[in-house]
N, C-alpha and C. Protein backbone atom coordinates (compact mmCIF):
# COMPACT_ATOMS: atom_id res chain seq x y z
N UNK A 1 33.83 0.05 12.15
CA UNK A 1 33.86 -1.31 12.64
C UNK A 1 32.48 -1.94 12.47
N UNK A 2 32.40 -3.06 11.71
CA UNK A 2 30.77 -3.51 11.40
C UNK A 2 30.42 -4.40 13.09
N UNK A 3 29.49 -4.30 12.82
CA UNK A 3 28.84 -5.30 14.00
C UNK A 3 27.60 -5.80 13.40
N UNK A 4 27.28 -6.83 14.38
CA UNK A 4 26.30 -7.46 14.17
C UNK A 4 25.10 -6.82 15.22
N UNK A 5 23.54 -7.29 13.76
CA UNK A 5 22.53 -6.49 14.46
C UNK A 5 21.69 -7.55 13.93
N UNK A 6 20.11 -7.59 15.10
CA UNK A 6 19.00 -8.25 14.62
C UNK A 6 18.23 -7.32 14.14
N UNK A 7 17.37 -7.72 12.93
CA UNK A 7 16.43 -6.67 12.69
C UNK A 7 14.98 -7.83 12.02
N UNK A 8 14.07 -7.39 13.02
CA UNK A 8 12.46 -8.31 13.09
C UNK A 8 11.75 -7.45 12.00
N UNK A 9 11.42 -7.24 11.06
CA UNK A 9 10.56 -6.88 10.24
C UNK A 9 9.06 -7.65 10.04
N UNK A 10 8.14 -6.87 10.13
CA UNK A 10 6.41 -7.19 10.04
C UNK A 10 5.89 -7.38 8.42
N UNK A 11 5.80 -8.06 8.12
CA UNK A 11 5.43 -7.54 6.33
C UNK A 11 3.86 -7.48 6.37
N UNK A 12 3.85 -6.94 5.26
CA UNK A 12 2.49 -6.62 4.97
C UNK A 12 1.86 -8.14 4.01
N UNK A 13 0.74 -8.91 4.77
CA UNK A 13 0.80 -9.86 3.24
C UNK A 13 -1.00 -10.14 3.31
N UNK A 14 -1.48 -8.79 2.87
CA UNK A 14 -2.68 -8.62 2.47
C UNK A 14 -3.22 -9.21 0.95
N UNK A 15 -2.19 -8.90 -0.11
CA UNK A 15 -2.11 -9.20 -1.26
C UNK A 15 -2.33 -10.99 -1.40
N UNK A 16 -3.14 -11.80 -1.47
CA UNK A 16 -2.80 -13.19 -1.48
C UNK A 16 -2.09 -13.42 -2.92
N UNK A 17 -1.74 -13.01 -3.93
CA UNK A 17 -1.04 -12.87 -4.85
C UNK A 17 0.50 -12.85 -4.77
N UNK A 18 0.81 -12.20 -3.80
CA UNK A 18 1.83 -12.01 -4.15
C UNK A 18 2.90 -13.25 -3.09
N UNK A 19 3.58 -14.22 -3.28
CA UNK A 19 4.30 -15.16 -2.64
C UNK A 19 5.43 -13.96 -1.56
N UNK A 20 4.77 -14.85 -0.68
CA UNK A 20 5.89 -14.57 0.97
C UNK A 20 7.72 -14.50 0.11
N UNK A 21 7.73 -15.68 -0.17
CA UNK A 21 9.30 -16.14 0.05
C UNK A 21 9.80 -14.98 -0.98
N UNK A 22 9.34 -14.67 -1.76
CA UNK A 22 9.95 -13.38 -2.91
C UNK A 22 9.91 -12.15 -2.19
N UNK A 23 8.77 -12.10 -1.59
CA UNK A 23 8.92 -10.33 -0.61
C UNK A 23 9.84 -10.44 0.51
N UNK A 24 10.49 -11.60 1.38
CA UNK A 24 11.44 -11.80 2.42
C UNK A 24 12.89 -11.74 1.45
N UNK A 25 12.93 -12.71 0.24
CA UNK A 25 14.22 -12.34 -0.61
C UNK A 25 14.33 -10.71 -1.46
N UNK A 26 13.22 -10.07 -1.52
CA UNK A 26 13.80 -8.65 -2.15
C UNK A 26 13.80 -7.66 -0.64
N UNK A 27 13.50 -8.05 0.28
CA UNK A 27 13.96 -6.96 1.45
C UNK A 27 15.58 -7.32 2.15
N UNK A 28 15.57 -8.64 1.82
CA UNK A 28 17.26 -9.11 2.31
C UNK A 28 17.85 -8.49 1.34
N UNK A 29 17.53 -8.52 -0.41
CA UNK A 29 18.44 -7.59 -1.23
C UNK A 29 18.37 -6.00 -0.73
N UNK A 30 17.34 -5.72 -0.28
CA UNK A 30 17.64 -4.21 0.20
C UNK A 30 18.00 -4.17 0.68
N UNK A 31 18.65 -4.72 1.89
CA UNK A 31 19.17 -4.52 2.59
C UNK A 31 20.77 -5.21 2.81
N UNK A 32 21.20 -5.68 1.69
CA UNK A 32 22.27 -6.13 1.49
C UNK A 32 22.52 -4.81 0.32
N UNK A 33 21.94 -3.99 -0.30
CA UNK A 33 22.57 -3.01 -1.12
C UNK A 33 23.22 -2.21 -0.94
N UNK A 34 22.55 -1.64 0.75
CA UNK A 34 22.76 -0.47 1.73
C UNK A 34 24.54 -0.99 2.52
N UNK A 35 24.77 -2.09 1.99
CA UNK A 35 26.35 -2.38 2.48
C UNK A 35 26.09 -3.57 3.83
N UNK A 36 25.31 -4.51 3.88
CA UNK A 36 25.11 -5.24 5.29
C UNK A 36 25.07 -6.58 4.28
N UNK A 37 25.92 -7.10 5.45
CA UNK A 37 26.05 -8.94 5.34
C UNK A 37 24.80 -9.45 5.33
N UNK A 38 24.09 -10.06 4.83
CA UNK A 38 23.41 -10.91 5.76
C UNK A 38 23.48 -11.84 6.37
N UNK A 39 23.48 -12.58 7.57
CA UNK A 39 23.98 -13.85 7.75
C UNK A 39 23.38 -15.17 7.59
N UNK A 40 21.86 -14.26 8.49
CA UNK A 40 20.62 -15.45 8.44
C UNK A 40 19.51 -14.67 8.38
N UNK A 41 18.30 -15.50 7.61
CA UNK A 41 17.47 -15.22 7.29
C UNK A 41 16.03 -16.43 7.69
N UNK A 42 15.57 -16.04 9.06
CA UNK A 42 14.74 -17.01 9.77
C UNK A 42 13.22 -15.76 9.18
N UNK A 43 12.49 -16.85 9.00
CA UNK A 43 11.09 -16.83 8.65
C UNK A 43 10.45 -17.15 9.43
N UNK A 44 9.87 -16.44 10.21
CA UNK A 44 9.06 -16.56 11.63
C UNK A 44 7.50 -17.60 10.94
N UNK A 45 6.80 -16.53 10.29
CA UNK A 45 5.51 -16.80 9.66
C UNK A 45 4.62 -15.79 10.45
N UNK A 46 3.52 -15.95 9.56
CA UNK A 46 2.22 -14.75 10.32
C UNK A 46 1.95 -15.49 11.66
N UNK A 47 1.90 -14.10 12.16
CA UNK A 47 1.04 -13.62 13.72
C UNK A 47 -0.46 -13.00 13.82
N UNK A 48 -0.58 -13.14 14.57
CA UNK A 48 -1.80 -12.14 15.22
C UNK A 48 -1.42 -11.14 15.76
N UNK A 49 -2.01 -9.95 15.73
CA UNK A 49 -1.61 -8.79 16.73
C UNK A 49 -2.08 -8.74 18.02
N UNK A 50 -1.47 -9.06 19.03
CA UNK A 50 -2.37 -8.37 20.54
C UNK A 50 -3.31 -7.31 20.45
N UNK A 51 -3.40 -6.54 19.06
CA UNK A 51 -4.09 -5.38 18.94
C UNK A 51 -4.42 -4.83 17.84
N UNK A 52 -5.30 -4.23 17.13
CA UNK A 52 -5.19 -3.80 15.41
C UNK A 52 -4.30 -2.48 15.35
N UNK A 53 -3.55 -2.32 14.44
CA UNK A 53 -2.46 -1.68 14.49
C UNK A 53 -3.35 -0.32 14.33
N UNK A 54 -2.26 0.93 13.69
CA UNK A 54 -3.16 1.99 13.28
C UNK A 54 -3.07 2.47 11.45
N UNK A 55 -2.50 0.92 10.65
CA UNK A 55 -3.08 1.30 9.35
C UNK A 55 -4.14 -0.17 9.68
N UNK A 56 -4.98 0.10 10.57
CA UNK A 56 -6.18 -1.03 10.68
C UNK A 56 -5.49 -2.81 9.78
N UNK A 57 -4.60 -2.97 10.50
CA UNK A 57 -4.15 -4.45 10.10
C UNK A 57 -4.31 -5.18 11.71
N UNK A 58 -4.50 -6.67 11.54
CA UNK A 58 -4.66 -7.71 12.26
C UNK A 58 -3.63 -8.70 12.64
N UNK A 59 -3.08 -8.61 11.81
CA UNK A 59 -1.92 -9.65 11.67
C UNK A 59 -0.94 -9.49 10.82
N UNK A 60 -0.14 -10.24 10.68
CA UNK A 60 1.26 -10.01 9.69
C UNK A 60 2.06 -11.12 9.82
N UNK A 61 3.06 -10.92 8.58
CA UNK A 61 3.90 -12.24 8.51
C UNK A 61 5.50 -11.76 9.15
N UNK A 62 6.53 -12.01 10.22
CA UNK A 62 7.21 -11.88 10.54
C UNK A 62 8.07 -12.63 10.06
N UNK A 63 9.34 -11.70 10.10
CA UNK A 63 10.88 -12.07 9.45
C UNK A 63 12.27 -11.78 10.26
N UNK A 64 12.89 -12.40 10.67
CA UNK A 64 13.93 -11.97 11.42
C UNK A 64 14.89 -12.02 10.24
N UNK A 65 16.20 -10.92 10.70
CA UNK A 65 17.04 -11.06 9.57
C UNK A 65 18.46 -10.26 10.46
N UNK A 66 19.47 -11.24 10.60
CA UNK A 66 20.80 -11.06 11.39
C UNK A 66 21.80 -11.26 10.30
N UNK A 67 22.26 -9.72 10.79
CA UNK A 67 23.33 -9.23 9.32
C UNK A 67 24.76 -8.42 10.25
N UNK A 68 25.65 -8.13 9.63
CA UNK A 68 26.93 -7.52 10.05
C UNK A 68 27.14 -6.21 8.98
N UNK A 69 27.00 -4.95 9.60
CA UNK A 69 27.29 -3.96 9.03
C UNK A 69 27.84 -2.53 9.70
N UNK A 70 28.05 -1.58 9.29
CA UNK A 70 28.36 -0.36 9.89
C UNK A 70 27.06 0.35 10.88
N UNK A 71 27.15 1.20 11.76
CA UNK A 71 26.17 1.85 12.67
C UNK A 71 25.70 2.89 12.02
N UNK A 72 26.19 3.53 11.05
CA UNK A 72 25.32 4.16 9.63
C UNK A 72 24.54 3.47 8.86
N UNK A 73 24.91 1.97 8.66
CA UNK A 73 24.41 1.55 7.29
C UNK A 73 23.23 1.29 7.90
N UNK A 74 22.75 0.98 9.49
CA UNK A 74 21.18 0.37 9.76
C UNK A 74 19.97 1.74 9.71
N UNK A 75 20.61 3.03 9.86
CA UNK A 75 20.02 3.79 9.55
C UNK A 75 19.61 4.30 8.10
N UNK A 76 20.47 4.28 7.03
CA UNK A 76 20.14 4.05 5.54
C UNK A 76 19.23 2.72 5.71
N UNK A 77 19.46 1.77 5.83
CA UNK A 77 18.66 0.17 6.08
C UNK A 77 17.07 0.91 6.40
N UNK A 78 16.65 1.27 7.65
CA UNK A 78 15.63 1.96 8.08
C UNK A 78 14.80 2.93 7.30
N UNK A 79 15.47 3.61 6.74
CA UNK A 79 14.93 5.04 5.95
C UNK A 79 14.58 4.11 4.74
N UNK A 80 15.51 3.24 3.82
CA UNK A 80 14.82 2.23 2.73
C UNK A 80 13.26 1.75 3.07
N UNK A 81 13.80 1.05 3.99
CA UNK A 81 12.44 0.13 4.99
C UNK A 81 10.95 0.84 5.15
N UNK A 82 11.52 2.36 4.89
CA UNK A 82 10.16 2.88 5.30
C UNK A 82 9.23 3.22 4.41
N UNK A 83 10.05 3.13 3.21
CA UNK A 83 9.20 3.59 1.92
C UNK A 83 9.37 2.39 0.77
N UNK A 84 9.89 0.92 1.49
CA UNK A 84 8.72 0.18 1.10
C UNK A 84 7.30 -0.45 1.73
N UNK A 85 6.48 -0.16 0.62
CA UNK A 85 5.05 -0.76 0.91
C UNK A 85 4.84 -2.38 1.71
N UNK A 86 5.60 -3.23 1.07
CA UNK A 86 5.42 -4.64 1.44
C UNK A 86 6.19 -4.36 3.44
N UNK A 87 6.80 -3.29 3.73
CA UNK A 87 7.27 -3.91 4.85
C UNK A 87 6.08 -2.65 6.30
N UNK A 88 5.69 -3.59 7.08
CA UNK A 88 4.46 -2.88 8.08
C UNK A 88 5.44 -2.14 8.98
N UNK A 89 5.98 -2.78 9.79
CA UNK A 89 6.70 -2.57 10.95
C UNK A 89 8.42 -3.40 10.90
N UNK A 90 9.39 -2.77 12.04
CA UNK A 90 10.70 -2.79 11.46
C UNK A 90 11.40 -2.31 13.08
N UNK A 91 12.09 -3.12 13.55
CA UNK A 91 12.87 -2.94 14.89
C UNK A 91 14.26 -3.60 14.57
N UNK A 92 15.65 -2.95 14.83
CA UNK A 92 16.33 -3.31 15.07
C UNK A 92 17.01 -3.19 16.34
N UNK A 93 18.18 -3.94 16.44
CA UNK A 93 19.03 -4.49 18.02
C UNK A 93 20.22 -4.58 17.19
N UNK A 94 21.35 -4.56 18.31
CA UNK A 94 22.48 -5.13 18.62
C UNK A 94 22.40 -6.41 19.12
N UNK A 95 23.43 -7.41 18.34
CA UNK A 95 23.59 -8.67 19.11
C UNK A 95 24.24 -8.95 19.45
């Protein structure tokens, strides 16, 4: 039974080269490969951290992304997520 889930992703956007809106559209394709809808795709924009993380970053550009899929597929979703470079940090929810 799919359900719907939020998932906040941190990107990494150290690179000034490389454009935001292309690294938010190839992580929605990853994550539409793994078998998930997407529904919406809100672009928060960079933050500050309350704190420097521990790969010594300051800030980051945040992405929310609310999709409908299986309770397997966010765990494949996750394990992708982790071994790409462009993405820092990665929380998902039920909505």
């Amino acid at each position: 039974m799919k359900r719907k889930y939020e998932g906040v992703l941190v990107l990494n956007t150290d690179d000034p080269a490389a454009p935001i809106d292309e690294i938010v559209q190839n992580v929605g394709r990853e994550i539409e490969a793994e078998g998930a809808q997407l529904d919406e795709i809100d672009n928060i924009g960079r933050r500050d951290f309350a704190y420097e993380s521990n790969r010594k970053k300051t800030s980051g550009h945040y992405v929310n992304y609310v999709f409908e899929a299986e309770p397997e597929v966010v765990d494949k979703i996750k394990t992708k997520l982790k071994l790409n470079e462009n993405v820092h940090l990665q929380h998902f929810q039920r909505v």
